[in-house]
Protein backbone atom coordinates (compact mmCIF):
# COMPACT_ATOMS: atom_id res chain seq x y z
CA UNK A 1 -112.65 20.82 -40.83
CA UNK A 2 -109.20 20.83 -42.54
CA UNK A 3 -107.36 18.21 -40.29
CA UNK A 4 -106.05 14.68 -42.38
CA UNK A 5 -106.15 11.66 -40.78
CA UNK A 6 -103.94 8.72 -42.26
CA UNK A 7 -105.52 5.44 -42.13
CA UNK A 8 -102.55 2.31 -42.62
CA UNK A 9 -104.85 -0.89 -42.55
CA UNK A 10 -104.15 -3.44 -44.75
CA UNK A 11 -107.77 -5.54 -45.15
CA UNK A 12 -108.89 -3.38 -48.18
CA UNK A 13 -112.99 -3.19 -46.66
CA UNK A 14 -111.85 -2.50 -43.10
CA UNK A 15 -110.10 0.21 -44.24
CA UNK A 16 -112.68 1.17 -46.81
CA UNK A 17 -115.21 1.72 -43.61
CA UNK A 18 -112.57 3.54 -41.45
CA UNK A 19 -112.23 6.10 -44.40
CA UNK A 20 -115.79 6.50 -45.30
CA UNK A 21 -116.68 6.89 -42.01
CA UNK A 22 -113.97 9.50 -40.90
CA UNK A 23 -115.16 11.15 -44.18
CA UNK A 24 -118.75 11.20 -43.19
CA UNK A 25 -117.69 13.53 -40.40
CA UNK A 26 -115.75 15.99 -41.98
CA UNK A 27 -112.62 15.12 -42.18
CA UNK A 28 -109.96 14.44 -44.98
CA UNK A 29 -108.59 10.88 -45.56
CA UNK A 30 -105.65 9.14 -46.86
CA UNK A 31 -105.52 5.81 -46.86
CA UNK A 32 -102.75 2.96 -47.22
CA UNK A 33 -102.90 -0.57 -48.13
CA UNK A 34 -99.33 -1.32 -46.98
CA UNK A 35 -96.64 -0.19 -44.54
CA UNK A 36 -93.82 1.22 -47.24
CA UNK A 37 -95.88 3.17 -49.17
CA UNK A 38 -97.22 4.68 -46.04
CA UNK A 39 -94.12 5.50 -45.18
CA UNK A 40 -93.39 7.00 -48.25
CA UNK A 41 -96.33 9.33 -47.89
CA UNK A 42 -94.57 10.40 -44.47
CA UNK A 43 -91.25 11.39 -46.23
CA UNK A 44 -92.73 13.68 -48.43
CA UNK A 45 -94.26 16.30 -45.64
CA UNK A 46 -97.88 15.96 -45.58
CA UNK A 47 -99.15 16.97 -42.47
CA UNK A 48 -101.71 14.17 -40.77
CA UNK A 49 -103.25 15.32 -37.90
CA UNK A 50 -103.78 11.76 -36.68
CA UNK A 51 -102.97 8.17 -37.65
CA UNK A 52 -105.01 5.35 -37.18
CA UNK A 53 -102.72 1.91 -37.61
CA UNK A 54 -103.02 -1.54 -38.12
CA UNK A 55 -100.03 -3.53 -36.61
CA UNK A 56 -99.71 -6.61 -38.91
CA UNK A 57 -99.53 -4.88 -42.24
CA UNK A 58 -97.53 -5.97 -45.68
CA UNK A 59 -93.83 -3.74 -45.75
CA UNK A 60 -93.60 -2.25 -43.23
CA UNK A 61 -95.38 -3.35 -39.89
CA UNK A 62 -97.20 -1.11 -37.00
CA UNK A 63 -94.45 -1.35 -35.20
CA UNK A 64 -91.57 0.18 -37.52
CA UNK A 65 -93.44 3.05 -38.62
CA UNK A 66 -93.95 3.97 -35.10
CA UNK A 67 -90.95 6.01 -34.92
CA UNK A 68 -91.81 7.78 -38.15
CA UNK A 69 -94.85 8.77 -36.96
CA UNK A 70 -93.46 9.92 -33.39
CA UNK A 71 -91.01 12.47 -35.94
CA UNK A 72 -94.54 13.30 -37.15
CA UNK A 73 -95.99 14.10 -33.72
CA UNK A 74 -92.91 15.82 -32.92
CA UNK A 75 -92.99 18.21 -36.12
CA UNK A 76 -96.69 19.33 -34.85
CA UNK A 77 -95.32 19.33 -31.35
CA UNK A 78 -92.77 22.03 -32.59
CA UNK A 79 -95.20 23.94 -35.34
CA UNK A 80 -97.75 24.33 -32.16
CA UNK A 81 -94.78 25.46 -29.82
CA UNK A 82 -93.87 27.60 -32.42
CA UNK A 83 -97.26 29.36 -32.93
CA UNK A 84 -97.55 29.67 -28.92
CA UNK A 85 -100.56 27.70 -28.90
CA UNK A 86 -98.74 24.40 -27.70
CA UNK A 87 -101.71 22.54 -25.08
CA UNK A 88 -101.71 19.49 -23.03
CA UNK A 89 -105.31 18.72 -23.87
CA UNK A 90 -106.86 19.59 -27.49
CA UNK A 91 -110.86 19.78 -27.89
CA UNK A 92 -112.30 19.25 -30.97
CA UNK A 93 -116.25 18.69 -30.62
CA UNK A 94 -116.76 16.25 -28.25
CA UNK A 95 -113.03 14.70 -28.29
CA UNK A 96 -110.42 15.43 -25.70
CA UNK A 97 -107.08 15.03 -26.55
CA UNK A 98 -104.92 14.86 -23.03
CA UNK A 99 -101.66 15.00 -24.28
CA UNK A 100 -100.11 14.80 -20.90
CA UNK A 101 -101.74 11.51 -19.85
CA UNK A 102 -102.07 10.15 -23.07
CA UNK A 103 -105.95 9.51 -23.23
CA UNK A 104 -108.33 10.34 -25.88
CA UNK A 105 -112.04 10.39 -24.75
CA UNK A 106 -115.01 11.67 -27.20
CA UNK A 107 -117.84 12.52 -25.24
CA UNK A 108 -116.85 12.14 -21.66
């Protein structure tokens, strides 16, 4: 499985867990301590599949990279497009991504 998630959480052994736990199942991690240098990571065009984020973080909060991470979304929205493979709902394993109703389930 080839698809990053970026982990923003600020509480060093939360985030610890979040990453070795996401890593347990396959995928690849990067993880930030604090909101700017997150944000630096998104300037320089490394494609995350998903973000999880904590709201209250150091720099930049939850809330301002929100629109950095919609530019993100976007990007993938337009690569997918591009590629013809563009889908409301993505499937991977047991998790449904419904773009259209914005819902993520994993296992039903």
């Amino acid at each position: 499985m080839n698809i990053k998630i970026l982990v923003i959480e600020d509480e060093e052994a939360i985030n610890d867990v979040i990453a070795m736990s996401l890593r347990a199942t396959g995928y690849e991690v990067v993880s930030f301590l604090d909101g700017d240098e997150a944000s630096a990571s998104l300037e320089t065009g490394h494609d995350y599949g998903c973000a999880v984020v904590d709201v209250m973080l150091p720099g930049k909060d939850g809330f301002a990279l929100l629109p950095e991470l919609q530019k993100l979304l976007i990007r993938i929205d337009k690569i997918l497009k591009r590629r013809g493979s563009f889908q409301e709902k993505i499937i991977i394993y047991d998790v449904v991504i419904d773009r259209e109703k914005r819902v993520v389930t994993k296992g039903g």
